[in-house]
Protein backbone atom coordinates (compact mmCIF):
# COMPACT_ATOMS: atom_id res chain seq x y z
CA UNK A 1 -52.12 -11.15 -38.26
CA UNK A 2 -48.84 -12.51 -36.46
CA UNK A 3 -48.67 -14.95 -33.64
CA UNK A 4 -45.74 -14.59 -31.10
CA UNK A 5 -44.43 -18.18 -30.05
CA UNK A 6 -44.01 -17.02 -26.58
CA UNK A 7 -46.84 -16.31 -24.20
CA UNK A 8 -46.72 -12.49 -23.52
CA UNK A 9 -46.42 -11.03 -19.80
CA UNK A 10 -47.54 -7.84 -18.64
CA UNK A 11 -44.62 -5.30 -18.19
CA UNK A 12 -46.08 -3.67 -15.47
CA UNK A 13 -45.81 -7.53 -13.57
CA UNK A 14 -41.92 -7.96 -14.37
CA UNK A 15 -41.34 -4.56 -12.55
CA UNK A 16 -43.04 -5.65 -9.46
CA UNK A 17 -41.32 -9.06 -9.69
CA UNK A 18 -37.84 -6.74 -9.72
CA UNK A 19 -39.09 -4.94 -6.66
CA UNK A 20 -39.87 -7.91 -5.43
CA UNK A 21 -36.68 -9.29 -5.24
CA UNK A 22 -35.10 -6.00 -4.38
CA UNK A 23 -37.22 -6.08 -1.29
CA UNK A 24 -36.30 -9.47 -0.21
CA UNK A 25 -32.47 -9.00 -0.97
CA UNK A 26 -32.72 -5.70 1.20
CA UNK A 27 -34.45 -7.18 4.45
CA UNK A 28 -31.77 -9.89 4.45
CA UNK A 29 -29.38 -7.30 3.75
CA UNK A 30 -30.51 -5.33 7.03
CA UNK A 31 -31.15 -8.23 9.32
CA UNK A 32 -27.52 -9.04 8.84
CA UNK A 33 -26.13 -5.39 9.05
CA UNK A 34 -28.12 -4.87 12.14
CA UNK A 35 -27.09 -8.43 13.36
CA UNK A 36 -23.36 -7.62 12.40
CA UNK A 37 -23.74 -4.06 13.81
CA UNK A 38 -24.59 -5.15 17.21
CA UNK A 39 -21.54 -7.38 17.75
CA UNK A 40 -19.30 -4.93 16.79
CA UNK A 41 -20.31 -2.25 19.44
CA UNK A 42 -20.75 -4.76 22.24
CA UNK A 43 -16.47 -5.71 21.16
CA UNK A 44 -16.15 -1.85 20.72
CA UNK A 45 -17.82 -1.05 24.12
CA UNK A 46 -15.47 -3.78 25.79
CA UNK A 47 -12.06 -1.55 24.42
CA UNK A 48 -13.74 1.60 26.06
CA UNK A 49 -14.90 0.44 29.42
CA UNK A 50 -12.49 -2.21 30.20
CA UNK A 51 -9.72 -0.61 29.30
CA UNK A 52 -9.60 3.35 27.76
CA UNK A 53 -11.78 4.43 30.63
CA UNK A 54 -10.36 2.13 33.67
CA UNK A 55 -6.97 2.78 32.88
CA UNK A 56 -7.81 6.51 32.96
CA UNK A 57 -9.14 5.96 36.02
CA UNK A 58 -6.20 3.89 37.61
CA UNK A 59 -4.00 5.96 35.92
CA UNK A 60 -1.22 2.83 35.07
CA UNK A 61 -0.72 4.65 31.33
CA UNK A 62 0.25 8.19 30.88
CA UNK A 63 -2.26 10.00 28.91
CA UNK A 64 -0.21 10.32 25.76
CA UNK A 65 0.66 6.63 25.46
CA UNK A 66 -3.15 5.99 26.07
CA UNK A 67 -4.10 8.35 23.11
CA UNK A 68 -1.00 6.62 20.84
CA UNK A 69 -2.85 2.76 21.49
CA UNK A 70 -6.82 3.64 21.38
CA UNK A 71 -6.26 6.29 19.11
CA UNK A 72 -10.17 7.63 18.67
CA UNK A 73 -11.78 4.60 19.13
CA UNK A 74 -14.30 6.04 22.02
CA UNK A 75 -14.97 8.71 18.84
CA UNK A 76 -15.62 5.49 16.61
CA UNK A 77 -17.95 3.64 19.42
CA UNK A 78 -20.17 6.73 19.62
CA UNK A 79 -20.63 6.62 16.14
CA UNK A 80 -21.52 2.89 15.81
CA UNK A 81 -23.82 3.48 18.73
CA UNK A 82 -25.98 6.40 16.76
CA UNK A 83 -25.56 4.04 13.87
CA UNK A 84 -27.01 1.02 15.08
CA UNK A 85 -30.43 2.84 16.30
CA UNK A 86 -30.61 4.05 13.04
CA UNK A 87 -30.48 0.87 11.45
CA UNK A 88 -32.77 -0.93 14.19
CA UNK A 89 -35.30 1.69 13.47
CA UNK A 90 -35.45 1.25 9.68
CA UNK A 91 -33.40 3.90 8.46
CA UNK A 92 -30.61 2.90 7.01
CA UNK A 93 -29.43 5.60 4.35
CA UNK A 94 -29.81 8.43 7.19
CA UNK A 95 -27.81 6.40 9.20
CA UNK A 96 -24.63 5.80 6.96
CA UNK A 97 -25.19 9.55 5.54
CA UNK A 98 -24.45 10.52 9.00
CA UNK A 99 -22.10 7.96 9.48
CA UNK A 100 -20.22 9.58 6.26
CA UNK A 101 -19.80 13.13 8.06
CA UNK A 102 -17.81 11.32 10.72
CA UNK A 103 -15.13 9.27 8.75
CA UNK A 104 -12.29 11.10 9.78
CA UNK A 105 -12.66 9.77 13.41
CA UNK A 106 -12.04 6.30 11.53
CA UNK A 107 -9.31 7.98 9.29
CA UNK A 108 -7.58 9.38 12.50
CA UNK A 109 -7.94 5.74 13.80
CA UNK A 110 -6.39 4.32 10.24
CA UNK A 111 -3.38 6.68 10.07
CA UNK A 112 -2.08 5.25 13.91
CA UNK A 113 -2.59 2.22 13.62
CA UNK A 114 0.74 0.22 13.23
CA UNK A 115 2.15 3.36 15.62
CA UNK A 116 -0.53 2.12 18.01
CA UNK A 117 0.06 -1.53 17.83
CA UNK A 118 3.97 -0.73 17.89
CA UNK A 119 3.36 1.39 21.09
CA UNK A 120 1.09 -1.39 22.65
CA UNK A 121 4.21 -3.93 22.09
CA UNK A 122 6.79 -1.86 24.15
CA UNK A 123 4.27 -1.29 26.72
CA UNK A 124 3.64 -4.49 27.34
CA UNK A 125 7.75 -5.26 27.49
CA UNK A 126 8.44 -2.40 29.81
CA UNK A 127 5.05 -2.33 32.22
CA UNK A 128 4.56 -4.84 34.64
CA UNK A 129 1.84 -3.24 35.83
CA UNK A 130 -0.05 -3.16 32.29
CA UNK A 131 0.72 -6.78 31.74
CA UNK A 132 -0.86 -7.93 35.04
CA UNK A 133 -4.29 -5.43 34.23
CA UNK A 134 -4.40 -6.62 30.37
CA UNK A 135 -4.01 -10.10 31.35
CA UNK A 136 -6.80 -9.87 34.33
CA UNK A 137 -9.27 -7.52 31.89
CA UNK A 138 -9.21 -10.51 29.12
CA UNK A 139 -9.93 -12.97 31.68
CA UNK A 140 -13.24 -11.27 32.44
CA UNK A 141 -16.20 -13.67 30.84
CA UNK A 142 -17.23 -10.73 28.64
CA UNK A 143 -14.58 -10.98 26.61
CA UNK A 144 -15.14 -14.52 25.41
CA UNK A 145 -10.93 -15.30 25.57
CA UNK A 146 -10.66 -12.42 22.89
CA UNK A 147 -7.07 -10.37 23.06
CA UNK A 148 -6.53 -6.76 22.95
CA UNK A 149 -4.78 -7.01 20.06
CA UNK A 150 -8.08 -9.10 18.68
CA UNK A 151 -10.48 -5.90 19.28
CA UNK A 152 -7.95 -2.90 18.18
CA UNK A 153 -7.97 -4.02 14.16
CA UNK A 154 -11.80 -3.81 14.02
CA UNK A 155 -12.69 -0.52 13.29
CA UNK A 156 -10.28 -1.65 10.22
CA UNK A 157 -12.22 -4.77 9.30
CA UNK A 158 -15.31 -2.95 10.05
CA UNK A 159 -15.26 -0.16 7.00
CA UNK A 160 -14.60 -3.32 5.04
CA UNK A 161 -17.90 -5.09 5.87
CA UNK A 162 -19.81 -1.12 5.47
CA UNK A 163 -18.24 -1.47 2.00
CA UNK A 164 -19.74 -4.72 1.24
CA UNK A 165 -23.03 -4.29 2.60
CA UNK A 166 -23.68 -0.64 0.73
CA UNK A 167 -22.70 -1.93 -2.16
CA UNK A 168 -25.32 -4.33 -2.06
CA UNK A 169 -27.42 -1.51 -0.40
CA UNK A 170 -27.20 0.26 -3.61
CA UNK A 171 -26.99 -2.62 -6.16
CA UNK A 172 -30.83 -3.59 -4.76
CA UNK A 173 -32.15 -0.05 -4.21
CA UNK A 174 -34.23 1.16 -6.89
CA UNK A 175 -32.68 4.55 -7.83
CA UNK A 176 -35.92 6.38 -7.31
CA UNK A 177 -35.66 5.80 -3.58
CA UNK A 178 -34.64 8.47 -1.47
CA UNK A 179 -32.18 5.80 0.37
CA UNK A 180 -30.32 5.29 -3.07
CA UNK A 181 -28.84 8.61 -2.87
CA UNK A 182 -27.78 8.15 0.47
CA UNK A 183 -26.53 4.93 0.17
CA UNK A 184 -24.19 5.92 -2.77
CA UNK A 185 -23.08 9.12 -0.86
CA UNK A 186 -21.84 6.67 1.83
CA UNK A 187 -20.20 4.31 0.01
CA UNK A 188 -18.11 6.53 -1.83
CA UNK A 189 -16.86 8.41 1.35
CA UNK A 190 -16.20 4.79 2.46
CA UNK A 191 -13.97 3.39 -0.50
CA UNK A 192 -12.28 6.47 -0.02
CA UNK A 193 -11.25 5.18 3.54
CA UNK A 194 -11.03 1.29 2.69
CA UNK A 195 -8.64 2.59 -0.01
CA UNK A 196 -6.40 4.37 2.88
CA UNK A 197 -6.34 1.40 4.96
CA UNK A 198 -4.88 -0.79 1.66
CA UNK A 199 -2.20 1.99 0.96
CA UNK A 200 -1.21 2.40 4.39
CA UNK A 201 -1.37 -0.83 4.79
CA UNK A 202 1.26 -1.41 1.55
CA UNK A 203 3.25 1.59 2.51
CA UNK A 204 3.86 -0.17 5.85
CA UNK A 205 4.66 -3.87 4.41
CA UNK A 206 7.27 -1.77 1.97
CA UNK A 207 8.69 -0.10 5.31
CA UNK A 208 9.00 -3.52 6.90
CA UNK A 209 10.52 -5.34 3.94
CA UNK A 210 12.98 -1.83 3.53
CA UNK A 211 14.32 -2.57 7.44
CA UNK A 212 14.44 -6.51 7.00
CA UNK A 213 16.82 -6.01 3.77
CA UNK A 214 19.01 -3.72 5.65
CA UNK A 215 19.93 -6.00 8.46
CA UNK A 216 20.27 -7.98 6.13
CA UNK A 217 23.58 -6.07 4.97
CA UNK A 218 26.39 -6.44 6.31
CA UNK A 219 27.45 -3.05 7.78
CA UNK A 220 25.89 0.18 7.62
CA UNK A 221 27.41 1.60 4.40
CA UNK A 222 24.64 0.91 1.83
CA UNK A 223 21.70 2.62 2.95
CA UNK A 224 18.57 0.75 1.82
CA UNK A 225 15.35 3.05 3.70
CA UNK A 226 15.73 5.43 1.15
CA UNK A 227 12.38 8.00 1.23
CA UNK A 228 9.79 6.65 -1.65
CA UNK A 229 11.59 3.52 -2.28
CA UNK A 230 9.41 0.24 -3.05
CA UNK A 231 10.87 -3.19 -2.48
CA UNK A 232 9.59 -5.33 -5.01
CA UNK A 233 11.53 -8.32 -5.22
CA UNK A 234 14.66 -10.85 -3.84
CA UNK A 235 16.55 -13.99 -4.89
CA UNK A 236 19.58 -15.84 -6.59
CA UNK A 237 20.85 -15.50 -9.72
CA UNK A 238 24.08 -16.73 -11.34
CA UNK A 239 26.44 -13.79 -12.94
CA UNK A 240 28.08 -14.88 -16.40
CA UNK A 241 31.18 -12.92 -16.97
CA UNK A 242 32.31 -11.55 -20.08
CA UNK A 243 35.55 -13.90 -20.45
CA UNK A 244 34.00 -17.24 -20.17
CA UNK A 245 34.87 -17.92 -15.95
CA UNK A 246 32.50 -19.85 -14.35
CA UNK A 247 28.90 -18.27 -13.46
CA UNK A 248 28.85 -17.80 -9.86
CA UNK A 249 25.63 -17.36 -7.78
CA UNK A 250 24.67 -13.65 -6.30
CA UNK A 251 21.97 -12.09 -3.93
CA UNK A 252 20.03 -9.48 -5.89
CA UNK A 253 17.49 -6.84 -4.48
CA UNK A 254 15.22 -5.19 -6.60
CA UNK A 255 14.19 -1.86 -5.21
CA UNK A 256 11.62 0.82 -8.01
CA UNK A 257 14.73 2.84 -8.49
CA UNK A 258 18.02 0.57 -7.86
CA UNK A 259 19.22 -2.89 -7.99
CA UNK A 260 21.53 -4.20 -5.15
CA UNK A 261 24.23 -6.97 -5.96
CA UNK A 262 25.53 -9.05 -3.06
CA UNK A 263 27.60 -11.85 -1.39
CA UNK A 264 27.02 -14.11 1.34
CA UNK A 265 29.63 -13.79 3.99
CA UNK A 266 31.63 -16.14 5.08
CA UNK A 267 30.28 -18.53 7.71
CA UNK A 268 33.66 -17.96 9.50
CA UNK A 269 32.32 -14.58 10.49
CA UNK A 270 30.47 -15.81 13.78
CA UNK A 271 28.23 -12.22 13.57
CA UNK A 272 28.04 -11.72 9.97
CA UNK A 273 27.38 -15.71 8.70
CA UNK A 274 23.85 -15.01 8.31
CA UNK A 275 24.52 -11.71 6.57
CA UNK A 276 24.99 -10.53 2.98
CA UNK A 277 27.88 -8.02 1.98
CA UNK A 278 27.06 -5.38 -0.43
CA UNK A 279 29.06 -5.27 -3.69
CA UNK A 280 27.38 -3.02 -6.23
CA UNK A 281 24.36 -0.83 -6.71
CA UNK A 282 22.89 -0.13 -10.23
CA UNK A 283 20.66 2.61 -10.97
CA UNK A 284 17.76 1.96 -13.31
CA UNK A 285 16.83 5.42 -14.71
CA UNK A 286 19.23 4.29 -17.52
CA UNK A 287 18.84 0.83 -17.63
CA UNK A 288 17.81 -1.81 -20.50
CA UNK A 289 17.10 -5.27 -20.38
CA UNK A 290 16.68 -7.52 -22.82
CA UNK A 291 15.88 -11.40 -22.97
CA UNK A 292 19.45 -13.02 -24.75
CA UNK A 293 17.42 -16.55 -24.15
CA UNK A 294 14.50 -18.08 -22.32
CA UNK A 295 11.81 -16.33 -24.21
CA UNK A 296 10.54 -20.14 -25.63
CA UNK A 297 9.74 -23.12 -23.54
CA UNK A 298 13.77 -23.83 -23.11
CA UNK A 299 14.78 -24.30 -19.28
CA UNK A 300 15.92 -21.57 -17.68
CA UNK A 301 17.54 -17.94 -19.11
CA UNK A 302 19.09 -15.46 -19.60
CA UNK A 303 18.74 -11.77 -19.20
CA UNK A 304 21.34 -8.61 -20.21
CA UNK A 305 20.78 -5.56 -18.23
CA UNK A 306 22.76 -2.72 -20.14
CA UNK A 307 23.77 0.32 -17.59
CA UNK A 308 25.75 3.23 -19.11
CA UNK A 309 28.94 1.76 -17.25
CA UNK A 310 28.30 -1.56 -16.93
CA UNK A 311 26.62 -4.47 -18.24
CA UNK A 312 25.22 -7.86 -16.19
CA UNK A 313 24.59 -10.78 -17.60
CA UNK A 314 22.24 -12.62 -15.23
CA UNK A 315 21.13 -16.61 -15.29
CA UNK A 316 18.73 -18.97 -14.13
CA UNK A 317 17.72 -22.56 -14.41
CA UNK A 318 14.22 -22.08 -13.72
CA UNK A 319 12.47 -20.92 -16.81
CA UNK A 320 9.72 -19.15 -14.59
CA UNK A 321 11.98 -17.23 -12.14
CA UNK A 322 13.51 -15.92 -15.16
CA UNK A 323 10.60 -14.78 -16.58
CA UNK A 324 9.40 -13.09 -13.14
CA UNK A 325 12.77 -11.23 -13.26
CA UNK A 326 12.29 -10.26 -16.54
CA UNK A 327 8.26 -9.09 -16.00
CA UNK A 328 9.77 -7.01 -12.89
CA UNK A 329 12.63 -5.77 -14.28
CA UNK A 330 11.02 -4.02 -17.17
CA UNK A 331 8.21 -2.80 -15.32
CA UNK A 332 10.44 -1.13 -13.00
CA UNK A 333 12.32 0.44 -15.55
CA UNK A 334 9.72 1.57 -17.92
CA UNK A 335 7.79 3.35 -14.63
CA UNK A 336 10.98 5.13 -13.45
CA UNK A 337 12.24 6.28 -17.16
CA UNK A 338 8.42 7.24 -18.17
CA UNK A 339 8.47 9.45 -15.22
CA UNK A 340 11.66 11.21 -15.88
CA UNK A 341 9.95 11.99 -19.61
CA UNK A 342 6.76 13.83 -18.38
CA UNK A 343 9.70 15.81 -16.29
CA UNK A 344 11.12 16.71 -19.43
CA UNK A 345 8.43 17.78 -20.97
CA UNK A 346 7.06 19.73 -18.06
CA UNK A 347 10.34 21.35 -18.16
CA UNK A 348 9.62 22.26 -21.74
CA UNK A 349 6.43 23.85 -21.25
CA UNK A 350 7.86 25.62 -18.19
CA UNK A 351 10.24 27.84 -19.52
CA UNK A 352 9.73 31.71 -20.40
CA UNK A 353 9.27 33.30 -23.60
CA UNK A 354 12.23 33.80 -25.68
CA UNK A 355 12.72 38.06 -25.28
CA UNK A 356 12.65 39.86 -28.39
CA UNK A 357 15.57 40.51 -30.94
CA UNK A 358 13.87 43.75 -31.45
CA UNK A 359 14.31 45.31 -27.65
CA UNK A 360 15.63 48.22 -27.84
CA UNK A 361 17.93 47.58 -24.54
CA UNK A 362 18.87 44.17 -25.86
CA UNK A 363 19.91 43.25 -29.26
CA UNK A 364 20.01 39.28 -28.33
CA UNK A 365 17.60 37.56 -27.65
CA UNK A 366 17.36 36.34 -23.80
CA UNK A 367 19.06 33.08 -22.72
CA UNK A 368 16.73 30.10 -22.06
CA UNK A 369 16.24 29.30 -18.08
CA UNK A 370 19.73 28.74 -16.37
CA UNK A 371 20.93 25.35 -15.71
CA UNK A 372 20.84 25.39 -12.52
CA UNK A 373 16.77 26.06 -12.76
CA UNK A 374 16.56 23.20 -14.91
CA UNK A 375 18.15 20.93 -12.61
CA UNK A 376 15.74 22.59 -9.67
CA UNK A 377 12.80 21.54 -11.83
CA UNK A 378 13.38 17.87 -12.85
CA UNK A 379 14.50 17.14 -9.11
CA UNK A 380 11.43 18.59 -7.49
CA UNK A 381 9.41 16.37 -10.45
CA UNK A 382 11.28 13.42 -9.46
CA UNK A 383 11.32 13.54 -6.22
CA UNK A 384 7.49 12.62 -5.17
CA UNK A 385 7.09 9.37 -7.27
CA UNK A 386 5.89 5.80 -6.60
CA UNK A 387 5.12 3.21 -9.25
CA UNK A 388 4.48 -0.41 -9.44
CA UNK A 389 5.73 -3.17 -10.40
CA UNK A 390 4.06 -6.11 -11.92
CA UNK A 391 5.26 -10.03 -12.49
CA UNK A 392 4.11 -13.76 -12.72
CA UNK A 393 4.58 -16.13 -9.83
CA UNK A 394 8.18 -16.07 -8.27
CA UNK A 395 10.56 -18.52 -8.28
CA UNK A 396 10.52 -20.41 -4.42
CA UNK A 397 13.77 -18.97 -3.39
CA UNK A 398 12.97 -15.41 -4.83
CA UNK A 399 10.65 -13.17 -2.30
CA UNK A 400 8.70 -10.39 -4.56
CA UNK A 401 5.47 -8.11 -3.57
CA UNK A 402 3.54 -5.96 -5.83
CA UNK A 403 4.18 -1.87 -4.98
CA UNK A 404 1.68 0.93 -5.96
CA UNK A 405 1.03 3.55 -8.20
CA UNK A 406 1.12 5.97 -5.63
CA UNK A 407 1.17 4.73 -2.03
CA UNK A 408 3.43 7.33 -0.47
CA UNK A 409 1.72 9.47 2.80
CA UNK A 410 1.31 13.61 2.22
CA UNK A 411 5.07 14.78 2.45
CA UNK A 412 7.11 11.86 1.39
CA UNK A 413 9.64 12.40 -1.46
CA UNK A 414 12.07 10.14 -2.85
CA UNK A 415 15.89 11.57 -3.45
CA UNK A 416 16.91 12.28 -7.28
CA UNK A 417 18.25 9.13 -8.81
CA UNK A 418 21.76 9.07 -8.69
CA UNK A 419 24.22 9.84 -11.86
CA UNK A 420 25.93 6.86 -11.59
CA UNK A 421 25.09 4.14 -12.79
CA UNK A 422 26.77 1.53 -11.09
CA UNK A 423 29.16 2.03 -7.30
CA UNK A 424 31.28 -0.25 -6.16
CA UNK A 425 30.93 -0.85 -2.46
C-alpha cells in the first residue's frame, strides 16, 4: 500500500471552487459594465438633445454639415440605450449579441471621424452663431464643464472598454454557458471594429505627418502626399563624400518607398528660413545598405546605402541614432523589394501555356505574354501595398513612427516606384 504526502481533495470541490471564482469575477464584471454603461448614455444623450436635435430645431447648421459632425451618433445612443436594459436585467450575452448586429452604426461613426472633427473646427471659425449656442449648451449644469469635442470621441473609447470587459466576459465564463457563445460572437465583431479605429487612426497620423513634411519643402516641386506612402522617420545626418571634403550635415526623410535629401535654406530668405530645400530623392526598390562601422559599442557610425546610380555614405555621432537608421532602413527596403518578388512570381504563374510546335496553322511555338502585359501586371501588384517599418528608440533630433502592414482604406493605391534611382531636384 502507498501513502500520498499530500492530503487528497475531492475533484468534484476544485470545480465548484473554479465556478466559484468565475461567479464572483463576473458580478464585479457586470456591476462595473452596467455602472460604466450608464455614464456613457447619460454623455451620449447630452450630444443628441442638446445639440443634434436643438440645432435641428433652430436650424443654425445646414443638414449636411450636421450629418458630417454627429455622424450616427443618435444610431449609436439607441443602441446603448437597448443595451443597457439588457445588462440591468441580467442578460448580458443577448445584449452584446444584439449589440454585434449593429456595429456598422459605430463603423459609420469610425470612418468620419477626423472629417467630423475637421468640419466641427471650420464651423466654429466661420459661425458666430454656432459659437455663441456651443458655448451657452456647455454651460448648462448637465454637462459638468465637459466640451463638445470631450463627448464626440466616445463612441471611440467606448468599443475599447466593450473589448476589455468581454474579454474578461469570456475569460470567466465557463464554456458550457449559453452566454459564452455569445460573448465570444461579440467580441470578435468588436476587435474587428477596435482594429478599424487603430488603422484609421494610423492612416490619419501618416496623412498628417505626409502634409507637415511638405510645408516643410521649400516650393511645390517635390511632391511628398504620394497615394500609399508611409512616413516613418526624420533627422540629421552628416554626408561623407567620396574625395575626402568635409562631411556636411543634411535633412533626410524616410518615406516606405523613397528617401528625401535636403538643405536648410538660408535664414536670409525671410519666407523660406524655416524651410528645407529639396536636393535629391532616392528610390529604395533597388537599394542596399550596409553597416561600414558602428556595428560594436564604438560611438557613432556609419552606413553605405548603394542605389544603382548613386551611392551615400551617411554618419552619425550617436551610436543609437545610427542604429535606428540602420533598423529602419533595412526594414523598409526588405518590405518594398519582398513585395516586388511575390509580383514576379505571380507574373510567372500568370502567363498562358506555351502553344504547340505541332499546330498545324503554326509551326512556332506562341510568344510568351507581350511586354507591355507584363508591365500591366507588376504595376497593378505594386500598386496596393503598405508595409512597416520597425526600429529601436530614435535619436532626440530624429522624429520616426511605426507604419502598418496594411493600413490603407478600400481604394487606395500607391504609384509604381519610379525607375530612377536617384533625381536631382
Amino acid at each position: 500500500m502507498s501513502f500520498s504526502p499530500y492530503p487528497s481533495i475531492p475533484i468534484g470541490n476544485n470545480i465548484q471552487e473554479q465556478r466559484d471564482r468565475w461567479g464572483r469575477k463576473q458580478i464585479r464584471t457586470a456591476h462595473e459594465l452596467i455602472q460604466t454603461e450608464q455614464c456613457y448614455c447619460k454623455q451620449l444623450e447630452l450630444v443628441t438633445t442638446y445639440f443634434v436635435e436643438i440645432l435641428k430645431a433652430k436650424g443654425t447648421l445646414s443638414q449636411d454639415i450636421r450629418a458630417s459632425i454627429f455622424s450616427s451618433i443618435k444610431s449609436i445612443y439607441s443602441v446603448t440605450q437597448s443595451l443597457l436594459v439588457h445588462l440591468e436585467n441580467g442578460y448580458s450575452g443577448r445584449g452584446f449579441e444584439q449589440l454585434g448586429h449593429q456595429l456598422h452604426h459605430y463603423t459609420t461613426y469610425v470612418d468620419n471621424f477626423h472629417y467630423a472633427s475637421k468640419v466641427l473646427g471650420v464651423q466654429l471659425k466661420k459661425s458666430k452663431a454656432f459659437r455663441r449656442f456651443k458655448k451657452l449648451q456647455e454651460a448648462r449644469p448637465e454637462f459638468n464643464n465637459c466640451r463638445l469635442e470631450d463627448l464626440l470621441p466616445l463612441p471611440l473609447h467606448r468599443i475599447q472598454e466593450y473589448q476589455r470587459f468581454l474579454e474578461y466576459l469570456t475569460e470567466n465564463t465557463s464554456p458550457s454557458e449559453p452566454e459564452f457563445q455569445q460573448h465570444a460572437r461579440a467580441l470578435k465583431a468588436i476587435l474587428e471594429v477596435s482594429q478599424r479605429i487603430q488603422d484609421n487612426t494610423r492612416s490619419y497620423e501618416n496623412h498628417l505627418n505626409l502634409r507637415r513634411v511638405q510645408k516643410l519643402l521649400k516650393g511645390q516641386k517635390t511632391k511628398v502626399m504620394a497615394p500609399g506612402r508611409w512616413y516613418i522617420r526624420e533627422g540629421w545626418l552628416r554626408t561623407v563624400p567620396s574625395k575626402g571634403a568635409e562631411a556636411k550635415p543634411k535633412m533626410f526623410f524616410l518615406f516606405s518607398d523613397v528617401l528625401l535629401q535636403a538643405k536648410r535654406c538660408s535664414p536670409l530668405q525671410p519666407t523660406n528660413g524655416d524651410k528645407f530645400e529639396a536636393q535629391c530623392t532616392f528610390s529604395l526598390m533597388d537599394c542596399t545598405v550596409d553597416r561600414v562601422f558602428g556595428h560594436t559599442k564604438s560611438r557613432g557610425g556609419l552606413l553605405s546605402l548603394t542605389f544603382p546610380e548613386a551611392k551615400l555614405l551617411l554618419m552619425s555621432s550617436d551610436q543609437e541614432d545610427i542604429n535606428d537608421w540602420y533598423s529602419s532602413f533595412t526594414s523598409a527596403i526588405r518590405k518594398l523589394q519582398s513585395k516586388n518578388t511575390v509580383v514576379h512570381r505571380r507574373d510567372e504563374m500568370c502567363r498562358k501555356p506555351l502553344r504547340s510546335t505541332t499546330d498545324s496553322s503554326h509551326n512556332t511555338p506562341a510568344a510568351c505574354i507581350s511586354p507591355e502585359r507584363t508591365h500591366n501586371m507588376i504595376h497593378d501588384e505594386t500598386s496596393g501595398w503598405s508595409q512597416a517599418a520597425s526600429g529601436s528608440r530614435s535619436h532626440p533630433d530624429s522624429k520616426r513612427m511605426n507604419w502598418p502592414d496594411a493600413a490603407l482604406q478600400p481604394g487606395e493605391s500607391t504609384p509604381e516606384p519610379e525607375g530612377v534611382s536617384c533625381v536631382i531636384l
